[in-house]
Structure formats: structure tokens, C-alpha cells
C-alpha atoms as a PDB file:
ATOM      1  CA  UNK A   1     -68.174  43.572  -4.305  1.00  0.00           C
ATOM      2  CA  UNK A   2     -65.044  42.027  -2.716  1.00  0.00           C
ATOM      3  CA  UNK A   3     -66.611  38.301  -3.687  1.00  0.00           C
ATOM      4  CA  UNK A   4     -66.824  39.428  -6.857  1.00  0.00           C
ATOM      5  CA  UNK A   5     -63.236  40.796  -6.785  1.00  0.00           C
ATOM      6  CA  UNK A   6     -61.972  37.167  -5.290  1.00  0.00           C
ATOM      7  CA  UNK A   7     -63.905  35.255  -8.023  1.00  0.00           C
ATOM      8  CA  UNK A   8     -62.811  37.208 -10.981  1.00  0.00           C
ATOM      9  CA  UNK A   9     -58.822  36.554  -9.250  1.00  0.00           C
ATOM     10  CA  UNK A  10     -59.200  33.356  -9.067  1.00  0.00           C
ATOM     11  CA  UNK A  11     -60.573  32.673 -12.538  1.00  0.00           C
ATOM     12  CA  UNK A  12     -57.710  35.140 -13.936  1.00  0.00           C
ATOM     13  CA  UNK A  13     -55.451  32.917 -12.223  1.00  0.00           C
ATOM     14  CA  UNK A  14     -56.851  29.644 -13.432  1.00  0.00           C
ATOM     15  CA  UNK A  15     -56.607  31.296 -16.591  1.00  0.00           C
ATOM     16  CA  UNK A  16     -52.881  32.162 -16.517  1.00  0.00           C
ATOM     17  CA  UNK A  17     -51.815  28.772 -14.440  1.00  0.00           C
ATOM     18  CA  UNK A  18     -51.410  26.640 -17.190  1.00  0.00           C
ATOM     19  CA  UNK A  19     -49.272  29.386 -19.339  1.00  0.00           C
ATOM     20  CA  UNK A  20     -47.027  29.069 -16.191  1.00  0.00           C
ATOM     21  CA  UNK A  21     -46.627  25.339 -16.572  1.00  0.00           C
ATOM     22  CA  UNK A  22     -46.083  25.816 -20.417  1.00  0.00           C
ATOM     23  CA  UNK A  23     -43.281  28.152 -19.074  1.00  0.00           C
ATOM     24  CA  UNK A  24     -41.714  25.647 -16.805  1.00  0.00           C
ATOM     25  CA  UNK A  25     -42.197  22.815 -18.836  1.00  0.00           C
ATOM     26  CA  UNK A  26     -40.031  25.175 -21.689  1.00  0.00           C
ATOM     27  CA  UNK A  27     -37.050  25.663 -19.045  1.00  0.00           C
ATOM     28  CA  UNK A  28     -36.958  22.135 -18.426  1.00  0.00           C
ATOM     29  CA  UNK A  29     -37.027  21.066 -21.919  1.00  0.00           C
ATOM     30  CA  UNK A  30     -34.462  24.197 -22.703  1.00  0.00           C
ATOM     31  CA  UNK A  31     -31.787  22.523 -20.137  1.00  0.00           C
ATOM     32  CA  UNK A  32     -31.370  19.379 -22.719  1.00  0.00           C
ATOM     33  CA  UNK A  33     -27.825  19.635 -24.870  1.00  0.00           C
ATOM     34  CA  UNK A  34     -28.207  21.515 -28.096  1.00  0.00           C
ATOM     35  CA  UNK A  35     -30.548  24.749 -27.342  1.00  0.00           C
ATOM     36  CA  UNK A  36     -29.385  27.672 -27.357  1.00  0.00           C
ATOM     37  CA  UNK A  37     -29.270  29.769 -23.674  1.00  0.00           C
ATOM     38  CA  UNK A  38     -31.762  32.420 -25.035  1.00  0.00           C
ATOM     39  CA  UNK A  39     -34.303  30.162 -24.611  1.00  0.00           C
ATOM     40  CA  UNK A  40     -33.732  29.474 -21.037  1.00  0.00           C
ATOM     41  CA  UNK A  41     -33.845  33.183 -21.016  1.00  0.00           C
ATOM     42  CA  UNK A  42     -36.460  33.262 -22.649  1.00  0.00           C
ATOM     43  CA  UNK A  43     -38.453  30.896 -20.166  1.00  0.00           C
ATOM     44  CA  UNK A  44     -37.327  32.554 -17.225  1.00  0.00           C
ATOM     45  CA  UNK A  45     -38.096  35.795 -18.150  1.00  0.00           C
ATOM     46  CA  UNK A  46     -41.577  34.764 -18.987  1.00  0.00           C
ATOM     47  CA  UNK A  47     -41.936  33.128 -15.515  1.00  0.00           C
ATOM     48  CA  UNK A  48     -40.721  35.398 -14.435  1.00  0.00           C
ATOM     49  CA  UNK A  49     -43.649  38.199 -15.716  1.00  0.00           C
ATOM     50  CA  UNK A  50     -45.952  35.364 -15.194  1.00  0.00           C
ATOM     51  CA  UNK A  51     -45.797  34.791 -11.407  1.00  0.00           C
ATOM     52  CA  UNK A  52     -45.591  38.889 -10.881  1.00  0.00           C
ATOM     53  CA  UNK A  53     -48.991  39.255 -12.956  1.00  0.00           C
ATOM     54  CA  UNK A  54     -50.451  36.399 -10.520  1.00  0.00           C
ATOM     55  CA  UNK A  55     -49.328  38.706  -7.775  1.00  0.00           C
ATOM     56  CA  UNK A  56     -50.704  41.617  -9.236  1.00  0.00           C
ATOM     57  CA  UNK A  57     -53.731  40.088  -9.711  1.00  0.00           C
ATOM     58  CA  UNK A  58     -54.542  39.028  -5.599  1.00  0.00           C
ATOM     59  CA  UNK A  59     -53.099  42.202  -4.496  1.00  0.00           C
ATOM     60  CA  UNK A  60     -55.563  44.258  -6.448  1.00  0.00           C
ATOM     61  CA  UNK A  61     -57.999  41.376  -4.877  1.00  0.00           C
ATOM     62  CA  UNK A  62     -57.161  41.875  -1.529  1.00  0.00           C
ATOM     63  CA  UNK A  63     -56.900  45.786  -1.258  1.00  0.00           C
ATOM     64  CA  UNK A  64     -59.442  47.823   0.464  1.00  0.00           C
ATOM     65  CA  UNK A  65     -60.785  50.429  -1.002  1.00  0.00           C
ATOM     66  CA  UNK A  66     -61.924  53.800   0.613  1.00  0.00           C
ATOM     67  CA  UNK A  67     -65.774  54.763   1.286  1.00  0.00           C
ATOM     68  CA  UNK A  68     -67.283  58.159   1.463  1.00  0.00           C
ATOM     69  CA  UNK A  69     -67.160  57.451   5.428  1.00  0.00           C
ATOM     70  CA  UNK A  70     -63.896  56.502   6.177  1.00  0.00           C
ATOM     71  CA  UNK A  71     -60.884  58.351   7.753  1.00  0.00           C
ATOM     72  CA  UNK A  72     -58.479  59.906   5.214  1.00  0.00           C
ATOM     73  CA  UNK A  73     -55.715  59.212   7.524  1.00  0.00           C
ATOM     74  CA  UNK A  74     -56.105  55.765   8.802  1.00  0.00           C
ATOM     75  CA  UNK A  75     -58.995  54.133   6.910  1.00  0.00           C
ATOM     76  CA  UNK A  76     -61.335  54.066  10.215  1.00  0.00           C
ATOM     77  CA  UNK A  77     -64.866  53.805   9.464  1.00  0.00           C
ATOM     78  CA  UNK A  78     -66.428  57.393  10.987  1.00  0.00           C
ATOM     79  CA  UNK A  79     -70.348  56.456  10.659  1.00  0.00           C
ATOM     80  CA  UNK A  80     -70.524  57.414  14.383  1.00  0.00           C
ATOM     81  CA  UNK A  81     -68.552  60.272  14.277  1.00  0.00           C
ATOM     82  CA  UNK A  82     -69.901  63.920  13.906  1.00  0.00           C
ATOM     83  CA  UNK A  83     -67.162  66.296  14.569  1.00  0.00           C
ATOM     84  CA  UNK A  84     -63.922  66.222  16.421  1.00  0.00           C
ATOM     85  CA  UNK A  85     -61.061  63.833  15.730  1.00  0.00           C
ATOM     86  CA  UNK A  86     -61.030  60.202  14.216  1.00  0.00           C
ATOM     87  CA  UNK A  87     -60.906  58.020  17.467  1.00  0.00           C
ATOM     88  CA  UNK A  88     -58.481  55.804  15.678  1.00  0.00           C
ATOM     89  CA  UNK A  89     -55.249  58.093  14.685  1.00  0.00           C
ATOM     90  CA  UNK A  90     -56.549  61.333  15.726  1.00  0.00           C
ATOM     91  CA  UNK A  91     -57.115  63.286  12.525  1.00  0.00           C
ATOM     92  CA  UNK A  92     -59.607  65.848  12.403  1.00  0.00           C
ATOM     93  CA  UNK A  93     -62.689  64.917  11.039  1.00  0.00           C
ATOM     94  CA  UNK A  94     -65.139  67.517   8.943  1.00  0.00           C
END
């Protein structure tokens, strides 16, 4: 499952890389005498959303998700564990 999570990030990200370099390419090219400072804006602003999706898109990658087994409090896997408290953070376990 988490494979399959790092693939699909890294093929989202191959897919938005080259909108990126469209974007900076645009700034550059919207520095040049004659256009207009919405465009530069413009650019940055899309940049600007682009680089925060790509950010979006590993941290969603990278977080851990919750089993059935695991410790509300702290995340600590309780397989072991019948009753009592988690031997991790010390929150009682059902």
C-alpha cells in the first residue's frame, strides 16, 4: 500500500513538473520591457499553487495511517498487548 502511495506521488509529480517549468519559464519571459506586472503575478501566483500541490502531494505520501491495532494516543502498534496501558505513552488500552 505505501509503494503504491510513493509511485502514484511520484508520477503526479512528473506530471505537474513540467507545468512548473512552463511557470518559470513565463516569469522569466514576463521580466522583459513591455509586459504588463499582472503577468508576473500571474506566474508567481501559479508557482506559487504549483510547488504547494507538489507538497501536498508527498505529504499525503508519506503519512501513516492508523490500523485497527494501533494506540489511539501515540500510534504504537498493540498486537501484543491485551489489557492495561499502551507501553509507549501510557494510555489505557481496551
Amino acid at each position: 500500500m505505501t509503494a503504491l502511495r510513493f509511485l502514484a506521488a511520484a508520477v503526479a509529480t512528473a506530471v505537474v513538473s513540467p507545468c512548473l517549468g512552463f511557470g518559470i519559464y513565463g516569469l522569466l519571459a514576463s521580466q522583459e520591457p513591455g509586459a504588463g506586472i499582472g503577468w508576473t503575478i500571474g506566474y508567481l501566483v501559479f508557482d506559487t499553487i504549483l510547488v504547494a500541490l507538489i507538497i501536498a502531494i508527498w505529504w499525503l505520501a508519506f503519512r501513516r495511517t492508523r490500523g485497527p491495532t494501533d494506540c489511539l494516543g501515540c500510534g504504537y502498534d498493540l498486537r501484543g498487548v491485551r489489557d492495561g496501558a499502551c507501553p509507549e505513552c501510557g494510555a489505557t488500552v481496551n
